[in-house]
C-alpha atoms as a PDB file:
ATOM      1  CA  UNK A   1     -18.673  57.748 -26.431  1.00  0.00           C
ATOM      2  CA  UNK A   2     -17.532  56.578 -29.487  1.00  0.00           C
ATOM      3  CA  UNK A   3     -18.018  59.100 -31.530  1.00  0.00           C
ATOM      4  CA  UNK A   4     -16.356  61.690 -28.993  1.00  0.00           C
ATOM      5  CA  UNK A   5     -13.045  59.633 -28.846  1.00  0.00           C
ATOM      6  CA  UNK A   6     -12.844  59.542 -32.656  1.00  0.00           C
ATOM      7  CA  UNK A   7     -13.118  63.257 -32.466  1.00  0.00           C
ATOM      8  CA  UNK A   8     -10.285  64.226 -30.116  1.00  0.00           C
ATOM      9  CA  UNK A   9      -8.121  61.821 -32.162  1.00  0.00           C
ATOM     10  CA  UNK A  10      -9.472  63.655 -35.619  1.00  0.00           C
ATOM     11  CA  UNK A  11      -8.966  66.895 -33.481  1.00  0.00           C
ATOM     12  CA  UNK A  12      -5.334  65.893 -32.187  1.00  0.00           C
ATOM     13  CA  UNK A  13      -4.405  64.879 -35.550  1.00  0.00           C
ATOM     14  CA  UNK A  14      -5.313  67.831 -37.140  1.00  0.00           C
ATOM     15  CA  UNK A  15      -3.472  69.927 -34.561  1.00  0.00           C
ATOM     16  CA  UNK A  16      -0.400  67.915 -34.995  1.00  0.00           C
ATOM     17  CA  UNK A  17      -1.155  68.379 -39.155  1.00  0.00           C
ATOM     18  CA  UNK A  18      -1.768  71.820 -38.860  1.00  0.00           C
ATOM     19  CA  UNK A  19       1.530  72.175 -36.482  1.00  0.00           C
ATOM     20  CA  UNK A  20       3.711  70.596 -38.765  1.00  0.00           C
ATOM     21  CA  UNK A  21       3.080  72.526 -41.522  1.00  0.00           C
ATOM     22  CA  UNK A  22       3.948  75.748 -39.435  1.00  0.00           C
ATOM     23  CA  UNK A  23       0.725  76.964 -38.399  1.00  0.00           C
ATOM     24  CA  UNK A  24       1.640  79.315 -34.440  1.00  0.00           C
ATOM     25  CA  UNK A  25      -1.775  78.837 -33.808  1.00  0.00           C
ATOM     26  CA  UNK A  26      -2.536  75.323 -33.963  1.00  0.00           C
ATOM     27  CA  UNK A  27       0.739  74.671 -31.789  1.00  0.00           C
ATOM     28  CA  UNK A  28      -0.368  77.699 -29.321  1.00  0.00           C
ATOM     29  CA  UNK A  29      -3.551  75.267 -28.819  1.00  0.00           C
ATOM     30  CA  UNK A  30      -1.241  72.202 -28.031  1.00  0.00           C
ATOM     31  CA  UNK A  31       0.858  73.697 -25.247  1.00  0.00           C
ATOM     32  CA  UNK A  32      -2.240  75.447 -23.959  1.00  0.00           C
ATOM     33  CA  UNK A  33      -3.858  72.121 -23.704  1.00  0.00           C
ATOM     34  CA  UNK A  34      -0.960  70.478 -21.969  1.00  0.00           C
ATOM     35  CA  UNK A  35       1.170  72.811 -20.409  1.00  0.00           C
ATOM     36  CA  UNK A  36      -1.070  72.686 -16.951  1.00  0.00           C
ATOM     37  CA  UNK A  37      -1.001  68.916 -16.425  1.00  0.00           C
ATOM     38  CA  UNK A  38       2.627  68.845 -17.675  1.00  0.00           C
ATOM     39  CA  UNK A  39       4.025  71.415 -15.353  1.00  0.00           C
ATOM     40  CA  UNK A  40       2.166  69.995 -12.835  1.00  0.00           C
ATOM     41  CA  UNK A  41       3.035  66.389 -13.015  1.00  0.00           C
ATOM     42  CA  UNK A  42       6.992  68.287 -13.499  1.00  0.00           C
ATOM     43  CA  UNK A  43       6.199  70.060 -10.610  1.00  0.00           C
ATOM     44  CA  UNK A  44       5.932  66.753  -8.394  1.00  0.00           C
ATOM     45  CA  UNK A  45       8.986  65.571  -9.314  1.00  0.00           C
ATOM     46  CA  UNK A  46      10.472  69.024  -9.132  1.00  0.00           C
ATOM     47  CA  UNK A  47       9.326  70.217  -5.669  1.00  0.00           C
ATOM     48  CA  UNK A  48      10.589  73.795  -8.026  1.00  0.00           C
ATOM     49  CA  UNK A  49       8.581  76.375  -9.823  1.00  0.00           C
ATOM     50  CA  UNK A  50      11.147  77.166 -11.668  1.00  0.00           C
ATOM     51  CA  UNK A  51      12.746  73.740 -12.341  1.00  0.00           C
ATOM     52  CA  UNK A  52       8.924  73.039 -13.380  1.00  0.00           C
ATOM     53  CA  UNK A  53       8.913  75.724 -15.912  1.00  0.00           C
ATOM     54  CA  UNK A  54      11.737  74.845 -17.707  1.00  0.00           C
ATOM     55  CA  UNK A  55      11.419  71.139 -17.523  1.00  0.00           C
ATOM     56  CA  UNK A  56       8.012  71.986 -19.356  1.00  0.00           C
ATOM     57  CA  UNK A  57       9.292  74.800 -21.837  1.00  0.00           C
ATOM     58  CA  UNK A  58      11.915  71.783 -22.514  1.00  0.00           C
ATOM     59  CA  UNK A  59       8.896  69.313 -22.969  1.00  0.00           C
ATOM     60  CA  UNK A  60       7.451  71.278 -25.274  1.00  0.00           C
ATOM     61  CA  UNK A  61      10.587  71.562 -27.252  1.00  0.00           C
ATOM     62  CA  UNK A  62      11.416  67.986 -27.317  1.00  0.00           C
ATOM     63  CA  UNK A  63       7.355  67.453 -28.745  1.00  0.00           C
ATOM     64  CA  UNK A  64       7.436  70.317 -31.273  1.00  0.00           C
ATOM     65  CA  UNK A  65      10.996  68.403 -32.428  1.00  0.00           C
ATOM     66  CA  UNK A  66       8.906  65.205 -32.730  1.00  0.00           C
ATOM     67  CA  UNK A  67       5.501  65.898 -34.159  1.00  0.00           C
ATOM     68  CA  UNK A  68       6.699  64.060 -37.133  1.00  0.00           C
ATOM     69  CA  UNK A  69       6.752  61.056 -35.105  1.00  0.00           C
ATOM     70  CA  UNK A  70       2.917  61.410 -34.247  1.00  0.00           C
ATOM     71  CA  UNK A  71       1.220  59.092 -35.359  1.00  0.00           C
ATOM     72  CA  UNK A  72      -2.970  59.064 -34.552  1.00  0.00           C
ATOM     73  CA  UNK A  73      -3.242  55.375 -35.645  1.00  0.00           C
ATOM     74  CA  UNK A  74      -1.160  54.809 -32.646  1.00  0.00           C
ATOM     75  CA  UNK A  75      -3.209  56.595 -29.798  1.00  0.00           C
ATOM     76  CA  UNK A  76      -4.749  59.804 -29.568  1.00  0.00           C
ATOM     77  CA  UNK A  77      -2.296  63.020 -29.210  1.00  0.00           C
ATOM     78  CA  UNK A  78      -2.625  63.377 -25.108  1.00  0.00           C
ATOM     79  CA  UNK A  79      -1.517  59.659 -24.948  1.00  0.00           C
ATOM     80  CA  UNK A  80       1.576  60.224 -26.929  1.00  0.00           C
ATOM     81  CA  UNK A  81       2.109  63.817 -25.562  1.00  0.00           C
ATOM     82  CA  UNK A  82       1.778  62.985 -21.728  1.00  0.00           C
ATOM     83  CA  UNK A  83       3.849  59.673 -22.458  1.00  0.00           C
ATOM     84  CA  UNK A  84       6.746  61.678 -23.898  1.00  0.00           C
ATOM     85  CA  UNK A  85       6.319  64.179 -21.056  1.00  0.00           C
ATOM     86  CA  UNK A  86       6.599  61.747 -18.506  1.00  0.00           C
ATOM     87  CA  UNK A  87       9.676  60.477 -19.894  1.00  0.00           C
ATOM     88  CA  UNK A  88      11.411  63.178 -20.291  1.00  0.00           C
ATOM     89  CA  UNK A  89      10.522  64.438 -16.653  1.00  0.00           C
ATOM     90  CA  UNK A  90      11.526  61.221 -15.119  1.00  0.00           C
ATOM     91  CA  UNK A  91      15.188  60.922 -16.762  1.00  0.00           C
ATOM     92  CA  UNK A  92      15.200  64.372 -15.600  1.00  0.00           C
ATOM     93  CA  UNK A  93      14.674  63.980 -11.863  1.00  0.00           C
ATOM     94  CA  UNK A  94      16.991  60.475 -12.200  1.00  0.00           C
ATOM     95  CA  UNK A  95      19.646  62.830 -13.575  1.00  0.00           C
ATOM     96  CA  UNK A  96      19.064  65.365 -10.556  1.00  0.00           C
ATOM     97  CA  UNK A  97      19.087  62.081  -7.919  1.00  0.00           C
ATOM     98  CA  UNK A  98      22.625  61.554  -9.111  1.00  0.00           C
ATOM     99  CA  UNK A  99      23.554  64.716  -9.231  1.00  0.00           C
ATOM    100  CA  UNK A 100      22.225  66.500  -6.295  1.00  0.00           C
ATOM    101  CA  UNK A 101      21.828  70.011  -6.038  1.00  0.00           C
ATOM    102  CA  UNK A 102      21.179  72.075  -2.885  1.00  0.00           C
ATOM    103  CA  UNK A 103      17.891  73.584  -3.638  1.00  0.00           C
ATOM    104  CA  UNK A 104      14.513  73.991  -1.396  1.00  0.00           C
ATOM    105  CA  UNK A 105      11.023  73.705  -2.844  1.00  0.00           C
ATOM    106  CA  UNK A 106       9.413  76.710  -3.962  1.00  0.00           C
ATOM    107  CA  UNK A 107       5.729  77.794  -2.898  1.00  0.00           C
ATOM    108  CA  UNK A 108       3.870  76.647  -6.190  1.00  0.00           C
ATOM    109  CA  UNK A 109       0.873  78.257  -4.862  1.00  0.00           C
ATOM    110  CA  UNK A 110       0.981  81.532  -6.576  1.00  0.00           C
ATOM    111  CA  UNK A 111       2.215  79.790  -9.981  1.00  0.00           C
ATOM    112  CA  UNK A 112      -0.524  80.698 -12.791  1.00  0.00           C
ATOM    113  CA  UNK A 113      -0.611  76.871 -13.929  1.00  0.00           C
ATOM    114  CA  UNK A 114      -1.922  76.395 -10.184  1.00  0.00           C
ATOM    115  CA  UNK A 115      -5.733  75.017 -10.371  1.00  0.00           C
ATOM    116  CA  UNK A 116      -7.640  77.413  -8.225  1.00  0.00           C
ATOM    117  CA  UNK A 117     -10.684  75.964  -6.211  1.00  0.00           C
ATOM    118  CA  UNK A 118     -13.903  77.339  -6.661  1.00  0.00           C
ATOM    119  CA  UNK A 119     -16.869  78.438  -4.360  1.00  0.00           C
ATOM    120  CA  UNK A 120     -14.324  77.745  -0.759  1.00  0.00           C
ATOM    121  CA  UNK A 121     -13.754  80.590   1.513  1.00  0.00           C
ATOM    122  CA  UNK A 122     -10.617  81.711   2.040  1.00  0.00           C
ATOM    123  CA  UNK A 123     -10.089  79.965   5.121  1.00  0.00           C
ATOM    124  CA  UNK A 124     -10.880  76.697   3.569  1.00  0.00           C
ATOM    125  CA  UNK A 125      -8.554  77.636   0.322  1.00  0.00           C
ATOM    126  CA  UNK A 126      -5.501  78.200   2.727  1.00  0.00           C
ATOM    127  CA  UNK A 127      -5.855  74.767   4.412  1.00  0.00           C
ATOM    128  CA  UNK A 128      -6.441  72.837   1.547  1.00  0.00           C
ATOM    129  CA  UNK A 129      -3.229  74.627   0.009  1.00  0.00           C
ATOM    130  CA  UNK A 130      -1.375  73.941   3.461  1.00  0.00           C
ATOM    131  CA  UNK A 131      -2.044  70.376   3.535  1.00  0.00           C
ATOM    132  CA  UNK A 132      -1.215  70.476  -0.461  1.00  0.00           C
ATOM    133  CA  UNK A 133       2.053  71.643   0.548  1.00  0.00           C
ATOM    134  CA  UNK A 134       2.574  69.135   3.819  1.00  0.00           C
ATOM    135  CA  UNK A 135       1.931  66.392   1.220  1.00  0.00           C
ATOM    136  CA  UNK A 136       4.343  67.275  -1.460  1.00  0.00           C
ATOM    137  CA  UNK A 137       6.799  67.501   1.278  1.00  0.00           C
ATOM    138  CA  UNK A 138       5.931  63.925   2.360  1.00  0.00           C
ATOM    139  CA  UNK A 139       6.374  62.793  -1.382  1.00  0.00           C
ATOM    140  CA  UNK A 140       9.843  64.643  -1.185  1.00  0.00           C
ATOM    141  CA  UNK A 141      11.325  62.547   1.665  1.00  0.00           C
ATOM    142  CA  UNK A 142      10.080  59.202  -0.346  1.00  0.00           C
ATOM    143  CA  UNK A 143      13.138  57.301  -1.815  1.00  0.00           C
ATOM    144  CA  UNK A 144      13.660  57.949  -5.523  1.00  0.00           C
ATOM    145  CA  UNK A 145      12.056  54.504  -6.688  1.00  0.00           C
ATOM    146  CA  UNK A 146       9.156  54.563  -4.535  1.00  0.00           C
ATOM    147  CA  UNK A 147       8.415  58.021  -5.588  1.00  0.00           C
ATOM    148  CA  UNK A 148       8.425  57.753  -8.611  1.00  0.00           C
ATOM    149  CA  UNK A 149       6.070  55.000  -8.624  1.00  0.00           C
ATOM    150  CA  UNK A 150       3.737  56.322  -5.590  1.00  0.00           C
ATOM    151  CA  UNK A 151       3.333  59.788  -8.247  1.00  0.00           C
ATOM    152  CA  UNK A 152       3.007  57.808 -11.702  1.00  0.00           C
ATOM    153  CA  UNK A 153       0.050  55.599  -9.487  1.00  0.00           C
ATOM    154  CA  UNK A 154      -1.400  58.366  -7.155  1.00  0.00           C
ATOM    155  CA  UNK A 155      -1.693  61.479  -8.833  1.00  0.00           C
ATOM    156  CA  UNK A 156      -0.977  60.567 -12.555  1.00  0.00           C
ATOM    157  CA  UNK A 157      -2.932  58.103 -12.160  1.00  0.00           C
ATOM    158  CA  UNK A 158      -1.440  55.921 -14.753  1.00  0.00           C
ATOM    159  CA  UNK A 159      -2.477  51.950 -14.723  1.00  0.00           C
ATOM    160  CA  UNK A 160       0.290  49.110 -13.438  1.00  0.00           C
ATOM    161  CA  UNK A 161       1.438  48.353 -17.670  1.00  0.00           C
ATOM    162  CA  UNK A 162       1.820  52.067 -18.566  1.00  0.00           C
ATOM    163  CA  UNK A 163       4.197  52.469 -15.459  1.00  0.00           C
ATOM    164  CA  UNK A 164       6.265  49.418 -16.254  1.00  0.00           C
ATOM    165  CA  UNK A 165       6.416  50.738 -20.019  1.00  0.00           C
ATOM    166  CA  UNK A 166       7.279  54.169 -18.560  1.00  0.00           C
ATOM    167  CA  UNK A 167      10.230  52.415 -16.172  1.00  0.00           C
ATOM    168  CA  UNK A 168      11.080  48.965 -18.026  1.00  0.00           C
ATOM    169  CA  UNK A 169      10.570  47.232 -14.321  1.00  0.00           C
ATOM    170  CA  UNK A 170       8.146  44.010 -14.221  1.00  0.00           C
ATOM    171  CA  UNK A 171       4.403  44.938 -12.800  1.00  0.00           C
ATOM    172  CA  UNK A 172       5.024  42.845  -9.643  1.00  0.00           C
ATOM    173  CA  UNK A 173       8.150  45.509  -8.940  1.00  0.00           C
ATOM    174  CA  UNK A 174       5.461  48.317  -9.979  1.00  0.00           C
ATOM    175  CA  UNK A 175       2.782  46.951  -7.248  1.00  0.00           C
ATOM    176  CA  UNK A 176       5.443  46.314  -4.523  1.00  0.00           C
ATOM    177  CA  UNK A 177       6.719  50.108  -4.956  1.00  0.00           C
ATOM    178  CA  UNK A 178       3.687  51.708  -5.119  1.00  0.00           C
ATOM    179  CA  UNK A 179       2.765  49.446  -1.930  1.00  0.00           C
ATOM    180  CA  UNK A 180       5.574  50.445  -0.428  1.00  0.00           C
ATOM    181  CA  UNK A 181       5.562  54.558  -0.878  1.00  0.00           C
ATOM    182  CA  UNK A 182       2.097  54.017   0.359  1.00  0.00           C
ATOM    183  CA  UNK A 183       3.363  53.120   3.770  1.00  0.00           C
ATOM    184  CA  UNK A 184       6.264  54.738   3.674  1.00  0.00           C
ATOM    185  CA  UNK A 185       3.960  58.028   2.898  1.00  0.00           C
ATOM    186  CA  UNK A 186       1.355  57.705   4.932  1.00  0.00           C
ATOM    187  CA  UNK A 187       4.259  57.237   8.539  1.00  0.00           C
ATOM    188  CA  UNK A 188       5.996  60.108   7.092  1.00  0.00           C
ATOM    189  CA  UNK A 189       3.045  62.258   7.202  1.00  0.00           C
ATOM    190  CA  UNK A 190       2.071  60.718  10.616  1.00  0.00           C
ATOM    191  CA  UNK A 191       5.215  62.185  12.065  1.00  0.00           C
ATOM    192  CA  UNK A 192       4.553  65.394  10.087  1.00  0.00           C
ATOM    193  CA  UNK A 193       1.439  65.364  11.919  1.00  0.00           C
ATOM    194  CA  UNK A 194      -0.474  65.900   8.904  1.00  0.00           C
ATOM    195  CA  UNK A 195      -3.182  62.562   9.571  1.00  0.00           C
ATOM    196  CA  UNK A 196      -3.042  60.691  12.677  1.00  0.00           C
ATOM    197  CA  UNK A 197      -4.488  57.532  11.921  1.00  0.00           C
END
């Protein structure tokens, strides 16, 4: 287990290395590597295909700007990467919460960064995308704070100290939103009808 770790680091390193010194290809491996969880994690604070896309494009851009900054001794390259990502998306949707836009969520279901299910039939892969969608818009109608915390928790599945290093809030204000957007999340999606417990 070891042994594996030590290699992604090596191999993350290398990348970076190789990236630094100009080389398309080894950067074309980074951003394919990342650019699905990236847009997709942008994506949930988005609720926009298109706000996705260029919130990752602008990841990207921010990282390739930093790769001197990399440093492997320090954590292994998807550590640093996602952590950069994550900032960078979250000032993004603060910035957006103050300055509100009138836009509705896009369908993200035909987006090629969209993770496909395999072996259901199609009547199972249009409920599962249905009730995809019904949750998203439950996440949507969470206040900004406990949204932000109910994502980093629940589907970045980050641990209580990286989200208070992500937000700079104690871990007790962590728990208590995360708590909180639980509850708050599971009523709204009882009056969406989407569970009825």
């Amino acid at each position: 287990m070891e042994a594996a770790k030590s290699a992604a680091e090596i191999n993350g390193a290398e990348l970076v290395k190789r990236a630094r010194q100009g080389d398309g290809a080894a950067w074309e491996d980074v951003v394919t590597m990342f650019s699905r969880r990236i847009f997709n994690l942008a994506y949930r604070f988005t609720s926009s295909v298109e706000a996705a896309e260029d919130l990752t494009q602008e990841v990207f851009i921010r990282v390739y700007r930093s790769l001197d900054q990399y440093d492997a001794k320090q954590g292994d390259l998807a550590n640093w990467l996602m952590r950069l990502a994550r900032n960078l998306i979250i000032d993004d949707y603060r910035h957006r919460q103050r300055n509100p836009q009138n836009s509705m969520a896009d369908a993200v279901d035909d987006h090629h960064y969209h993770l496909r299910a395999v072996g259901n039939s199609a009547h199972r892969e249009m409920e599962r995308k249905e009730l995809a969608a019904q949750v998203q818009e439950g996440i949507d109608k969470l206040p900004e704070d406990l949204r932000t915390c109910v994502i980093l928790r629940d589907i970045e599945e980050l641990t209580y100290q990286e989200i208070v290093d992500v937000l700079q809030i104690p871990e007790g204000t962590v728990k208590s939103r995360i708590n909180r957007g639980r509850i708050e999340l599971a009523k709204i999606l009882r009056r969406m009808r989407v569970v009825t417990i």
